[in-house]
Protein backbone atom coordinates (compact mmCIF):
# COMPACT_ATOMS: atom_id res chain seq x y z
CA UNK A 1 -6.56 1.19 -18.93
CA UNK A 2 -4.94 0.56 -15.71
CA UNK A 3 -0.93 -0.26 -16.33
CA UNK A 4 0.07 -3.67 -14.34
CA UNK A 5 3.37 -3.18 -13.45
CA UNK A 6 4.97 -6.66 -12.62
CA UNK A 7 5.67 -8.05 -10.34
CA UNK A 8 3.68 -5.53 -8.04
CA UNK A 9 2.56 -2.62 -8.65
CA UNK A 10 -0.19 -1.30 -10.83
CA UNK A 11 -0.46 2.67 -12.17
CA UNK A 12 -4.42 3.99 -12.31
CA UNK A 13 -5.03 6.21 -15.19
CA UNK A 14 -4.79 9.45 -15.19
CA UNK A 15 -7.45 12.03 -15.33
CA UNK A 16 -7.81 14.40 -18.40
CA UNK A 17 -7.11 17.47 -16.11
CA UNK A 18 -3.44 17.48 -16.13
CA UNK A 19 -3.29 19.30 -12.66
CA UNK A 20 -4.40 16.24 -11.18
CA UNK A 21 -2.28 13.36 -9.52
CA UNK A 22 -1.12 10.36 -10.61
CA UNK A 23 -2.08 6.98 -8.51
CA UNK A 24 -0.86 3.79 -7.89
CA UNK A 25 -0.64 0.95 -5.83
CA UNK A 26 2.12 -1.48 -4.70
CA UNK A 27 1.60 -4.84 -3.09
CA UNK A 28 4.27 -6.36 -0.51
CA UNK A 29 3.77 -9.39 0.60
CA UNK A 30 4.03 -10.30 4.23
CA UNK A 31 3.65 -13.66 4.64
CA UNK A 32 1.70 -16.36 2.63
CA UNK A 33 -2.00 -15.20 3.61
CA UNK A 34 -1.01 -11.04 4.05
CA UNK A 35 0.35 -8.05 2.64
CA UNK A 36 0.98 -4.23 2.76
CA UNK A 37 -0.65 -2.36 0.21
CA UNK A 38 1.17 1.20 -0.32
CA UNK A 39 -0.91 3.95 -2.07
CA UNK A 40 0.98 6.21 -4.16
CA UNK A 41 0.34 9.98 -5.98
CA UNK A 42 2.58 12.26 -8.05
CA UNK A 43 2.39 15.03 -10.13
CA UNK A 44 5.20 14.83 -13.43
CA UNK A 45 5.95 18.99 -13.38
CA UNK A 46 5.56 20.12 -9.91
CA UNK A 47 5.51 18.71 -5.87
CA UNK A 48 2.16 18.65 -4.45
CA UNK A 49 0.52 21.35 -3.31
CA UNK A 50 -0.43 21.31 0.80
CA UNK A 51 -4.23 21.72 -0.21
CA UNK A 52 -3.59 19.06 -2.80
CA UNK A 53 -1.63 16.59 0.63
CA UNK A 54 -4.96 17.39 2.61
CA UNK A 55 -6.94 16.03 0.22
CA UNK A 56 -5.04 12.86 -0.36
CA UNK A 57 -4.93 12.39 3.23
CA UNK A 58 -8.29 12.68 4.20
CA UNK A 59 -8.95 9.28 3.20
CA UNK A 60 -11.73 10.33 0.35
CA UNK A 61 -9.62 9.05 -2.33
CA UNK A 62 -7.34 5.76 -2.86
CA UNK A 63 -5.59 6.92 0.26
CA UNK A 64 -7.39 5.00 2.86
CA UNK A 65 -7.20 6.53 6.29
CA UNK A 66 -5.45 4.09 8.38
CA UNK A 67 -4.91 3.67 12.52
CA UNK A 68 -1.78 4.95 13.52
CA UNK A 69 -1.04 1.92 16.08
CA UNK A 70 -2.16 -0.70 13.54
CA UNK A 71 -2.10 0.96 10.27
CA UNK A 72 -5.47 -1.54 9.28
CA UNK A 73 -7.93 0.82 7.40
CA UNK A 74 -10.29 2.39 9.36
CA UNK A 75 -13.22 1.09 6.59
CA UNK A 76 -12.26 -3.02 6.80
CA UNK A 77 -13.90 -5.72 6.28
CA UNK A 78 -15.50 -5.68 9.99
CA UNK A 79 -17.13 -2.80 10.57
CA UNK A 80 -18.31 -3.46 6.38
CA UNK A 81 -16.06 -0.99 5.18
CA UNK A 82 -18.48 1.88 6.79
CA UNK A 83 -20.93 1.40 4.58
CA UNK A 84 -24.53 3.20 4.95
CA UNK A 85 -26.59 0.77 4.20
CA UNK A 86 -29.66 3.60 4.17
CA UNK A 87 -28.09 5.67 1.82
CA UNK A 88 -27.25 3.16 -0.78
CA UNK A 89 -30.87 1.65 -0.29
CA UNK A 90 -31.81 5.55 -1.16
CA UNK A 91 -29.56 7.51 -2.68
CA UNK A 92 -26.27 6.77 -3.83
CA UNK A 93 -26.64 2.59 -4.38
CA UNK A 94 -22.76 2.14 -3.48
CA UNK A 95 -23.54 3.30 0.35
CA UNK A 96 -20.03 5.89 0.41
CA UNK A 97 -20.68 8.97 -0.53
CA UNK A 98 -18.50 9.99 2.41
């Protein structure tokens, strides 16, 4: 069950591997029609590892990878979030296996 943390912020739940990170996500807003949405990962017992930054950073999990002049997402809602239409026609149905 994913915690809702008002007013804000939600918590995604963990995996069963307790070596894995935490995630969340906070909402700001900006204005009345836009906000920034900050992704978040921990670990309780220890930093992250640099493999484990990499990772997170690679954009392959909740960590979107983002433009570093406008910080939108690089997968947005013009270019269809990157989806391959092919693949998910043939192989994966969701279109990001990437």
């Amino acid at each position: 069950m994913t915690q809702y943390l008002l007013p804000t912020a939600t918590m995604i739940p963990g995996s069963l591997d307790e070596r894995a990170p935490l995630n969340g996500h906070v909402w700001t807003a900006i204005d009345d029609a836009n906000c920034w949405n900050f992704s978040i990962s921990w670990l309780v017992e220890r930093p992250l590892t640099e493999a484990e930054l990499v990772d997170l950073q690679s954009g392959s999990s909740i960590h979107a990878g983002v433009d570093p002049q406008t910080f939108r997402p690089f997968r947005n809602l013009d270019n269809e979030y990157l989806i391959d239409r092919e693949e998910q026609r043939t192989t994966s149905y969701t279109g990001s296996l990437g």
